[in-house]
PDB file of N, CA and C in Angstrom:
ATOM      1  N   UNK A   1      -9.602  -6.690   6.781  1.00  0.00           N
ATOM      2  CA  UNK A   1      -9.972  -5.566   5.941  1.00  0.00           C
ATOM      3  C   UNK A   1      -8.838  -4.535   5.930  1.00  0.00           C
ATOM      4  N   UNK A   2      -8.777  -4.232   5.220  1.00  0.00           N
ATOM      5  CA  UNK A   2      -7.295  -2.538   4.204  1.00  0.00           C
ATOM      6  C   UNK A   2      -8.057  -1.691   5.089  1.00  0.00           C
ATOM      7  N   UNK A   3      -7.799  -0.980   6.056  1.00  0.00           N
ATOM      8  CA  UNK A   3      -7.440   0.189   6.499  1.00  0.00           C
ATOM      9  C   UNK A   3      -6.631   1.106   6.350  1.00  0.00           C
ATOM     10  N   UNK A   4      -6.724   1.762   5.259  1.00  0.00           N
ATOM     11  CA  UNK A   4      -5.411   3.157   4.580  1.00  0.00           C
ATOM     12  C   UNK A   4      -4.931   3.446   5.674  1.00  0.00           C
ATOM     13  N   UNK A   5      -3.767   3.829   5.862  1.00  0.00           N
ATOM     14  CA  UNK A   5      -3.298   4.825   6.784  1.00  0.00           C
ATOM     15  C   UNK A   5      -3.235   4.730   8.259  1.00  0.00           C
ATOM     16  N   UNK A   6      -3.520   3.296   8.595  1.00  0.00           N
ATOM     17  CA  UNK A   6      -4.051   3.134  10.110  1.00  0.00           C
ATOM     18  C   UNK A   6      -2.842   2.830  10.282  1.00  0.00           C
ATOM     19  N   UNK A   7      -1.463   2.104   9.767  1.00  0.00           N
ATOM     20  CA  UNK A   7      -0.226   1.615  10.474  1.00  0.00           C
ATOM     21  C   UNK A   7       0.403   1.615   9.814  1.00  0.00           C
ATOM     22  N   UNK A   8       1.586   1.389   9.686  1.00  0.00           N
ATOM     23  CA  UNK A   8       2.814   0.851   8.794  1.00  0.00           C
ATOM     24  C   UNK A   8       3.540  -0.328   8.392  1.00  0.00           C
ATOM     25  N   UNK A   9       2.578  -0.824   9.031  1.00  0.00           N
ATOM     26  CA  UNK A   9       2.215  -2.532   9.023  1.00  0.00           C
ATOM     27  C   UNK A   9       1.949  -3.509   7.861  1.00  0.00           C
ATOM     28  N   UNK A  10       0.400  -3.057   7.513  1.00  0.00           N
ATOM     29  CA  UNK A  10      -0.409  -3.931   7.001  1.00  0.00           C
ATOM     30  C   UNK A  10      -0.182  -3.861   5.260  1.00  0.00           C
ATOM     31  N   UNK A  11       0.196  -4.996   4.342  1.00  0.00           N
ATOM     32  CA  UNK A  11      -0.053  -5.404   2.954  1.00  0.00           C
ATOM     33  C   UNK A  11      -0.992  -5.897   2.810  1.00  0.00           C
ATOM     34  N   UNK A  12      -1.446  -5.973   1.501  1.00  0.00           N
ATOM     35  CA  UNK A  12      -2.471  -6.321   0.724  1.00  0.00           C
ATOM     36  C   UNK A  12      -1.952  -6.483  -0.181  1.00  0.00           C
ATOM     37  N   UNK A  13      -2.144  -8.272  -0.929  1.00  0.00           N
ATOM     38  CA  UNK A  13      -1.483  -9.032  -1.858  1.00  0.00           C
ATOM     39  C   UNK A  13      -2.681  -8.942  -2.708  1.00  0.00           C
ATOM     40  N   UNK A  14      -2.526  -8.907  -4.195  1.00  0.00           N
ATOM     41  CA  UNK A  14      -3.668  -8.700  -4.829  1.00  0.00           C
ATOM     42  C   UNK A  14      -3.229  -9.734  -6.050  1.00  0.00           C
ATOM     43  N   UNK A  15      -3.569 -10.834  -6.095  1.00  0.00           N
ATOM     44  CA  UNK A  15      -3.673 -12.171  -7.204  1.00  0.00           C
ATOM     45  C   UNK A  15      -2.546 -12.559  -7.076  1.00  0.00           C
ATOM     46  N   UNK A  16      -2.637 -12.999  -6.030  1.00  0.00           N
ATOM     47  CA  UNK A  16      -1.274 -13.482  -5.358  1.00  0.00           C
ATOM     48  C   UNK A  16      -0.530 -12.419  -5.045  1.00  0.00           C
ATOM     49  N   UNK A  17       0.674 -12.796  -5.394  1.00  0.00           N
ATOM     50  CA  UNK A  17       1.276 -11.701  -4.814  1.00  0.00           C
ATOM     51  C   UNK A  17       1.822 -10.479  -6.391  1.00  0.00           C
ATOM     52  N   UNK A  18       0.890 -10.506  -7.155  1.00  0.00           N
ATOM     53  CA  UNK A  18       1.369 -10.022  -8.396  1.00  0.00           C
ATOM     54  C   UNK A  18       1.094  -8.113  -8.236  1.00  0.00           C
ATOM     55  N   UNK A  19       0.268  -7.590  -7.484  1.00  0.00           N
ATOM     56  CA  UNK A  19       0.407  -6.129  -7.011  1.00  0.00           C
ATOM     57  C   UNK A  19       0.701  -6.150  -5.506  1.00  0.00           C
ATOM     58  N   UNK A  20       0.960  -5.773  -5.129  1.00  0.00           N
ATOM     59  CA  UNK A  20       0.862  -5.106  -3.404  1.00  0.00           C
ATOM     60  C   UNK A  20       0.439  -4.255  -3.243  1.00  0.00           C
ATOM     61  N   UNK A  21      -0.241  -3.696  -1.495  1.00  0.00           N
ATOM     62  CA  UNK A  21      -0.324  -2.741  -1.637  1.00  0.00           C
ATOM     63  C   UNK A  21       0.169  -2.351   0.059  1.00  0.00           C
ATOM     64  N   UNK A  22       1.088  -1.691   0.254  1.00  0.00           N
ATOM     65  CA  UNK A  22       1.772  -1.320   1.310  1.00  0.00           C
ATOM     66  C   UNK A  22       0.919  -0.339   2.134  1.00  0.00           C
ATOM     67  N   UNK A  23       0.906  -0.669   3.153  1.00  0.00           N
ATOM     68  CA  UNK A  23       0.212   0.730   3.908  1.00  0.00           C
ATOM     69  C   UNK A  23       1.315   1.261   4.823  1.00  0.00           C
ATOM     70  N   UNK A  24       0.852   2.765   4.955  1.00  0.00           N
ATOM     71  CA  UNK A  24       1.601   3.187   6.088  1.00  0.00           C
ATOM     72  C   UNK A  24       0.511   4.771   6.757  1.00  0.00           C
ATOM     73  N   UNK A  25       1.173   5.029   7.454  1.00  0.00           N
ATOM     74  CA  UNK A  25       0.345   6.329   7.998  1.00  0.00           C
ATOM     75  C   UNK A  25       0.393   8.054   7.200  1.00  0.00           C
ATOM     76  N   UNK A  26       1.395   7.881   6.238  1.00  0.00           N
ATOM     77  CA  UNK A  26       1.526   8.812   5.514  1.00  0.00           C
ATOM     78  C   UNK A  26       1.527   9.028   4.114  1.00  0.00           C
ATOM     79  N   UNK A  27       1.709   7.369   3.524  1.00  0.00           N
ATOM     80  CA  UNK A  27       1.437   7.082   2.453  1.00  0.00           C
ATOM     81  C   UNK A  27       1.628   5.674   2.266  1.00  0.00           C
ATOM     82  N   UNK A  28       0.491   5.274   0.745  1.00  0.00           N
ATOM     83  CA  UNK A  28       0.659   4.005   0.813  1.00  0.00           C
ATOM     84  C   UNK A  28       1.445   3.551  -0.593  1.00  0.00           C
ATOM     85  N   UNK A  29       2.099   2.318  -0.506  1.00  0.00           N
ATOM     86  CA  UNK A  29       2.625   2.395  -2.192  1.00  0.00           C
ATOM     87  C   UNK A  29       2.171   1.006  -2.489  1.00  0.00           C
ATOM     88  N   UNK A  30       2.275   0.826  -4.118  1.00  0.00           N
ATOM     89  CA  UNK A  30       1.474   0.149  -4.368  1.00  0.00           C
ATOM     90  C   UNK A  30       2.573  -0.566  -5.920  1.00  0.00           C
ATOM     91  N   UNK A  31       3.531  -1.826  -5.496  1.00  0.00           N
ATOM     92  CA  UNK A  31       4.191  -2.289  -6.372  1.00  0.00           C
ATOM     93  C   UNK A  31       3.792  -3.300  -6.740  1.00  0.00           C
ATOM     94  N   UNK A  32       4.362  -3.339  -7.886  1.00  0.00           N
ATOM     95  CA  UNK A  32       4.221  -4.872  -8.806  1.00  0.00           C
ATOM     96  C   UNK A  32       3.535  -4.545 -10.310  1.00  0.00           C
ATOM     97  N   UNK A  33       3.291  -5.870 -11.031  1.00  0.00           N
ATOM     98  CA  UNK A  33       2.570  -5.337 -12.077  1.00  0.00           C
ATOM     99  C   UNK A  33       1.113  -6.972 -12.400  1.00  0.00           C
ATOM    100  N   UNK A  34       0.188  -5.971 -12.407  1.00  0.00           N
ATOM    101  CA  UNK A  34      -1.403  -6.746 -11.857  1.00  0.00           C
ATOM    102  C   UNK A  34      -1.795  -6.714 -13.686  1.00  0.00           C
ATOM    103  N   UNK A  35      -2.192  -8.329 -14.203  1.00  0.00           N
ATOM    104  CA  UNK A  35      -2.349  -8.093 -15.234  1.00  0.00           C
ATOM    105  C   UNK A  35      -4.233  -8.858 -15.724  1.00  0.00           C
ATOM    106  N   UNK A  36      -5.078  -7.584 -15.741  1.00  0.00           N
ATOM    107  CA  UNK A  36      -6.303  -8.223 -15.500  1.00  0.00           C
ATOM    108  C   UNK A  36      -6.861  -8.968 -16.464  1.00  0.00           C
ATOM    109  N   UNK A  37      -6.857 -10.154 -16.633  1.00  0.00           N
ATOM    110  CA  UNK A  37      -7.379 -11.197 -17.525  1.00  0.00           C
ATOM    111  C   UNK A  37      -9.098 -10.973 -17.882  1.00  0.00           C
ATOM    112  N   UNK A  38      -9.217 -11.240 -18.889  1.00  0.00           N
ATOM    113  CA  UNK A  38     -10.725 -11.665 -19.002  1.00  0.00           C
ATOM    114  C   UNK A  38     -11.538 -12.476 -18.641  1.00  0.00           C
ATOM    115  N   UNK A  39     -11.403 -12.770 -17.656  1.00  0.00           N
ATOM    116  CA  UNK A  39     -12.191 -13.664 -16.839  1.00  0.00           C
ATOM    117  C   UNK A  39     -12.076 -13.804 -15.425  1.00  0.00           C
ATOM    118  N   UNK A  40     -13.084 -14.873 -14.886  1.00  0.00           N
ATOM    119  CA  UNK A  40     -13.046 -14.604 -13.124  1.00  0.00           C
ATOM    120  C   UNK A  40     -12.211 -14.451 -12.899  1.00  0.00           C
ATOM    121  N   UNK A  41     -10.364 -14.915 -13.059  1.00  0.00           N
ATOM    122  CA  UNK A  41      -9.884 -14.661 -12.188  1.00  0.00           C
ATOM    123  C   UNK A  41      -9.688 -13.271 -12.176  1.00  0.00           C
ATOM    124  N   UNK A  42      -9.328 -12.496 -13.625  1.00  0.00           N
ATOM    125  CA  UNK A  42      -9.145 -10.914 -13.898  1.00  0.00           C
ATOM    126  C   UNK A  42     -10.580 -10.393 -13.259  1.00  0.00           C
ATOM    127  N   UNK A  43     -11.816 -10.504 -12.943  1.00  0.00           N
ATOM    128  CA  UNK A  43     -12.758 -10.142 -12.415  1.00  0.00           C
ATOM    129  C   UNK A  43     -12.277  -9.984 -10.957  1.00  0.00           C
ATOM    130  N   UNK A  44     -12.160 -11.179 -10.419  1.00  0.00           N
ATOM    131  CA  UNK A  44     -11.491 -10.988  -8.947  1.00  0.00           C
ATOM    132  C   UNK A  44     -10.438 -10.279  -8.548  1.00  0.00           C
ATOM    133  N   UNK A  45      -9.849  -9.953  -9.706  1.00  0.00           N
ATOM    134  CA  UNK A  45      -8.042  -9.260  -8.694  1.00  0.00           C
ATOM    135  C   UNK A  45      -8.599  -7.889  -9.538  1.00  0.00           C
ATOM    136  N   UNK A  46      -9.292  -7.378 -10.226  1.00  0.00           N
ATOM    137  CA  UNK A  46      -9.846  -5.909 -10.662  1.00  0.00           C
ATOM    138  C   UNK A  46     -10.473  -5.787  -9.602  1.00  0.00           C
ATOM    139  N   UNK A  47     -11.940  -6.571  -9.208  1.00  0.00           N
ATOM    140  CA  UNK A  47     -12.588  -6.058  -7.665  1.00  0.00           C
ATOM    141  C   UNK A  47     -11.707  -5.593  -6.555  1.00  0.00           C
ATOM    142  N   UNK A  48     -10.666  -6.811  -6.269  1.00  0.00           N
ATOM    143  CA  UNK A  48     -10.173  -6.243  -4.909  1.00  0.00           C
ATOM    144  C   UNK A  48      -9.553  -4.664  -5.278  1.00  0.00           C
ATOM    145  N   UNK A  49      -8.619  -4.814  -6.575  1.00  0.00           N
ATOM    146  CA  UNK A  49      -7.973  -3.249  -6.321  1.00  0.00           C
ATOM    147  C   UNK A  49      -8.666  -2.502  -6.464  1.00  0.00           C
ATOM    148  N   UNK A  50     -10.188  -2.339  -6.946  1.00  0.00           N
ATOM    149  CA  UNK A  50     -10.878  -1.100  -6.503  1.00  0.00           C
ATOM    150  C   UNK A  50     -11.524  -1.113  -5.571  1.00  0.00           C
ATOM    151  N   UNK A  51     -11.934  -2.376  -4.686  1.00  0.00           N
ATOM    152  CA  UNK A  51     -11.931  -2.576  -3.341  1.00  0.00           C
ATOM    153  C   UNK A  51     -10.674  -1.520  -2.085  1.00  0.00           C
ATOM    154  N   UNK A  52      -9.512  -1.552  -3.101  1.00  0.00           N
ATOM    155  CA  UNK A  52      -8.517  -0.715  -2.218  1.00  0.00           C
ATOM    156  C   UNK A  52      -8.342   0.437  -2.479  1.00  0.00           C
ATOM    157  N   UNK A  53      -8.638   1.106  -3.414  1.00  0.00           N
ATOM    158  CA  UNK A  53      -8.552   1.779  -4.000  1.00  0.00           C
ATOM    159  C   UNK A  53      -9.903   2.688  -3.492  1.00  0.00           C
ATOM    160  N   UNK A  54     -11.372   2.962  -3.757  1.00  0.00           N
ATOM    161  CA  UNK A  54     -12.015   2.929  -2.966  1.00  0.00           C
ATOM    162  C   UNK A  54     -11.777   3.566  -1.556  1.00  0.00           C
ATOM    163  N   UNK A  55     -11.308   2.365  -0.890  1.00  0.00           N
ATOM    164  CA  UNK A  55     -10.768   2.673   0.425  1.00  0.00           C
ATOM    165  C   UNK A  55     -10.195   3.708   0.673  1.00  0.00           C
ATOM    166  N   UNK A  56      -8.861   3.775  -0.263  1.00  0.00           N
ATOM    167  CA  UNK A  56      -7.821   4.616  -0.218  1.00  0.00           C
ATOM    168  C   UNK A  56      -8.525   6.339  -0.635  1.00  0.00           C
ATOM    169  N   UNK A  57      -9.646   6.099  -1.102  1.00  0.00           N
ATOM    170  CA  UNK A  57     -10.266   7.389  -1.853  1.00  0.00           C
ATOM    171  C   UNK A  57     -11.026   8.214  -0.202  1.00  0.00           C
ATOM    172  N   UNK A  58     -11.752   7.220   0.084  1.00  0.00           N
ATOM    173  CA  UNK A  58     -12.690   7.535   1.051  1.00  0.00           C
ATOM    174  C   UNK A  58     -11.785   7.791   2.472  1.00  0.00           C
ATOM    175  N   UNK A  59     -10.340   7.372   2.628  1.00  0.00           N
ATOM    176  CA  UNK A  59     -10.228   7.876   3.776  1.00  0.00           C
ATOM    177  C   UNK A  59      -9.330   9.096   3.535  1.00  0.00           C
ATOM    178  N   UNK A  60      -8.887   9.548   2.655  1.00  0.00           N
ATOM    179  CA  UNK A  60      -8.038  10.742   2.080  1.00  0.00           C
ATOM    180  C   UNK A  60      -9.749  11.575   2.501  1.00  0.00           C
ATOM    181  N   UNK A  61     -10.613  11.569   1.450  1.00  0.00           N
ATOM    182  CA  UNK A  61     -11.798  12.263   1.568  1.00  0.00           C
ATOM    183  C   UNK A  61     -12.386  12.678   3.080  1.00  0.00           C
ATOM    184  N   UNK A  62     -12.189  12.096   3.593  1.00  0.00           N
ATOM    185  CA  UNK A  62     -12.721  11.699   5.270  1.00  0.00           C
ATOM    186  C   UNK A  62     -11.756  12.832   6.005  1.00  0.00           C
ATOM    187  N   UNK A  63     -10.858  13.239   5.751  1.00  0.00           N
ATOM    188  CA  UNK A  63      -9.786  13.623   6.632  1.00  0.00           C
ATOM    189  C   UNK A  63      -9.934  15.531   6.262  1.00  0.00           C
ATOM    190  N   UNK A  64     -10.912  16.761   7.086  1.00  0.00           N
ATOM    191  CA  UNK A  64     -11.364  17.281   6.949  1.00  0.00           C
ATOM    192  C   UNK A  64      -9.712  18.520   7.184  1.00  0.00           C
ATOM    193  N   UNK A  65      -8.111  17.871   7.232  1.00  0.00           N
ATOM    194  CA  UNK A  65      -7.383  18.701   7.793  1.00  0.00           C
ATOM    195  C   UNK A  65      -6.171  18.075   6.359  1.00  0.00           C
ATOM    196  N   UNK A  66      -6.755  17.742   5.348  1.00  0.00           N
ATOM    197  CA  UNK A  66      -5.423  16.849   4.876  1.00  0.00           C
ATOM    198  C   UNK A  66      -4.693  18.186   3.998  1.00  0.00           C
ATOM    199  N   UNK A  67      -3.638  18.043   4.001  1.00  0.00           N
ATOM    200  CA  UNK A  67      -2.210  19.026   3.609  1.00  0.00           C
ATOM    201  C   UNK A  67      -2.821  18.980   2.115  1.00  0.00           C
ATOM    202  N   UNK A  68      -1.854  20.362   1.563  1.00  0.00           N
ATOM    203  CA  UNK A  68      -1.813  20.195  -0.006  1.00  0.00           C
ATOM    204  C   UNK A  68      -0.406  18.956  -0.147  1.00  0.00           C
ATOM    205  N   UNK A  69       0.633  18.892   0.591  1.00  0.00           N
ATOM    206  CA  UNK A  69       1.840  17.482   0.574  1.00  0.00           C
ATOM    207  C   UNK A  69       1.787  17.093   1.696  1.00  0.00           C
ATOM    208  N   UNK A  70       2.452  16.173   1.867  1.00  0.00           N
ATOM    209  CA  UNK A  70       2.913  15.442   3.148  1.00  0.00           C
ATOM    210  C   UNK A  70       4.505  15.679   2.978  1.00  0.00           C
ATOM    211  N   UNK A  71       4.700  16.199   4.068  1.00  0.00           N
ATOM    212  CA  UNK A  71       6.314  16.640   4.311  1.00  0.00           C
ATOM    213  C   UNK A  71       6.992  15.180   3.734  1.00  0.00           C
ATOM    214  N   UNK A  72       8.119  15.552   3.290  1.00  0.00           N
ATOM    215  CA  UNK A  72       8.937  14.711   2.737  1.00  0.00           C
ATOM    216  C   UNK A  72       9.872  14.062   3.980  1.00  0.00           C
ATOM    217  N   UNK A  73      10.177  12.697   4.186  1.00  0.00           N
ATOM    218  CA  UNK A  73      10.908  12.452   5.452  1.00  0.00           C
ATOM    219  C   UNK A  73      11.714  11.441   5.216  1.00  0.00           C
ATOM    220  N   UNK A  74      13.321  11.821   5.483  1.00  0.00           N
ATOM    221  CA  UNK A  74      14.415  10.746   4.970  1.00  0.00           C
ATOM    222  C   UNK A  74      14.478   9.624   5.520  1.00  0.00           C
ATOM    223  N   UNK A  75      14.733   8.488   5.203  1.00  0.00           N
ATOM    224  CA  UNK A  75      14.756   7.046   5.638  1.00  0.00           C
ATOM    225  C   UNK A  75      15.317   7.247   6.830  1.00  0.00           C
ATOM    226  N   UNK A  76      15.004   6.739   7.833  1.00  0.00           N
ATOM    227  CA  UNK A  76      16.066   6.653   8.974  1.00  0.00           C
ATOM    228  C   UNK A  76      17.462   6.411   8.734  1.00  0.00           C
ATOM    229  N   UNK A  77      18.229   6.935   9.640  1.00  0.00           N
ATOM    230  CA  UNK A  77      19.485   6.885   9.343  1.00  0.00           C
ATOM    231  C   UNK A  77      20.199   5.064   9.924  1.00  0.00           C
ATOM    232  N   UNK A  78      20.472   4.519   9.220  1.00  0.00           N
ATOM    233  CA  UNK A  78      20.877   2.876   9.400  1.00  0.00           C
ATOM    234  C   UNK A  78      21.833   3.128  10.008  1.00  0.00           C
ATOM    235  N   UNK A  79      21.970   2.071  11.015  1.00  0.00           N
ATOM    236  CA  UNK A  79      22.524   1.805  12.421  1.00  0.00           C
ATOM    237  C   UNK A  79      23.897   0.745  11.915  1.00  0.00           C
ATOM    238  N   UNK A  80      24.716   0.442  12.354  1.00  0.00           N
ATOM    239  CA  UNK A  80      25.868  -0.291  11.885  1.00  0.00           C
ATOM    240  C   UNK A  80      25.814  -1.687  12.589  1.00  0.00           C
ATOM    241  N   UNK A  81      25.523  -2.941  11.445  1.00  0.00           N
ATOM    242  CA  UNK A  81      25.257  -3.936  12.279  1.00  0.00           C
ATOM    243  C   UNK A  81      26.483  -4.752  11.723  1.00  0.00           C
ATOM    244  N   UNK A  82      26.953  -5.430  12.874  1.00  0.00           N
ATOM    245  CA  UNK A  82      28.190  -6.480  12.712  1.00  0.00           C
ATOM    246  C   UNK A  82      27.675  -7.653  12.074  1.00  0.00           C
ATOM    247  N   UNK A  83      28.556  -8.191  11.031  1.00  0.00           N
ATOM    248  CA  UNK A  83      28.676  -8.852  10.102  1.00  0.00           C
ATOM    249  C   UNK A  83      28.814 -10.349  10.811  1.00  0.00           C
ATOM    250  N   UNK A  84      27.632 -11.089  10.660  1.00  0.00           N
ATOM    251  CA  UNK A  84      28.110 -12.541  11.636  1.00  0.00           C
ATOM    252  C   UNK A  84      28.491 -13.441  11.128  1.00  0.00           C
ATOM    253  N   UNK A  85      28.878 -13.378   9.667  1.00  0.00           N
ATOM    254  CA  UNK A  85      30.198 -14.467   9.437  1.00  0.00           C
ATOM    255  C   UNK A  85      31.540 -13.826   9.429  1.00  0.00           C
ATOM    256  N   UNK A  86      31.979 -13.028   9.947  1.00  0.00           N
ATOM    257  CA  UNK A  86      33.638 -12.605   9.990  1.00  0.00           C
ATOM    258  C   UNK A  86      33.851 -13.371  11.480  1.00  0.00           C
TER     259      UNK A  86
END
């Protein structure tokens, strides 16, 4: 089960892998492009994303301290890794 916000871990592939949905503890993102058909299968990959979606509503809602933003925070700074074919 999608737990918003619990790690920085966990995806959620939605009709295959045609949306994602990334979690992390400060925000989640949500790439690709999900194209809902008229039929079961577009029935099934519409449920799950408001299955996540949903989710994503109710634990923002839940959180009785949440900011008007979430501080903005630069990528870590990348470390210099040696090149192993030279």
């Amino acid at each position: 089960m999608f737990k918003p916000y619990s790690n920085d871990d966990d995806v959620l592939n939605i009709h295959g892998d045609a949306l994602t949905v990334s979690n992390g503890t400060t925000r989640i993102v949500l790439n690709g492009t999900l194209e809902l058909t008229q039929d079961q299968r577009g029935l099934k990959a519409a449920i799950a994303l408001k299955e996540a979606v949903d989710a994503i509503v109710a634990s923002l809602q839940a959180q009785s301290n949440l900011p008007a933003r979430v501080k903005e925070e630069p990528d870590a700074k990348p470390g210099v890794v040696q090149n192993p074919f030279q």
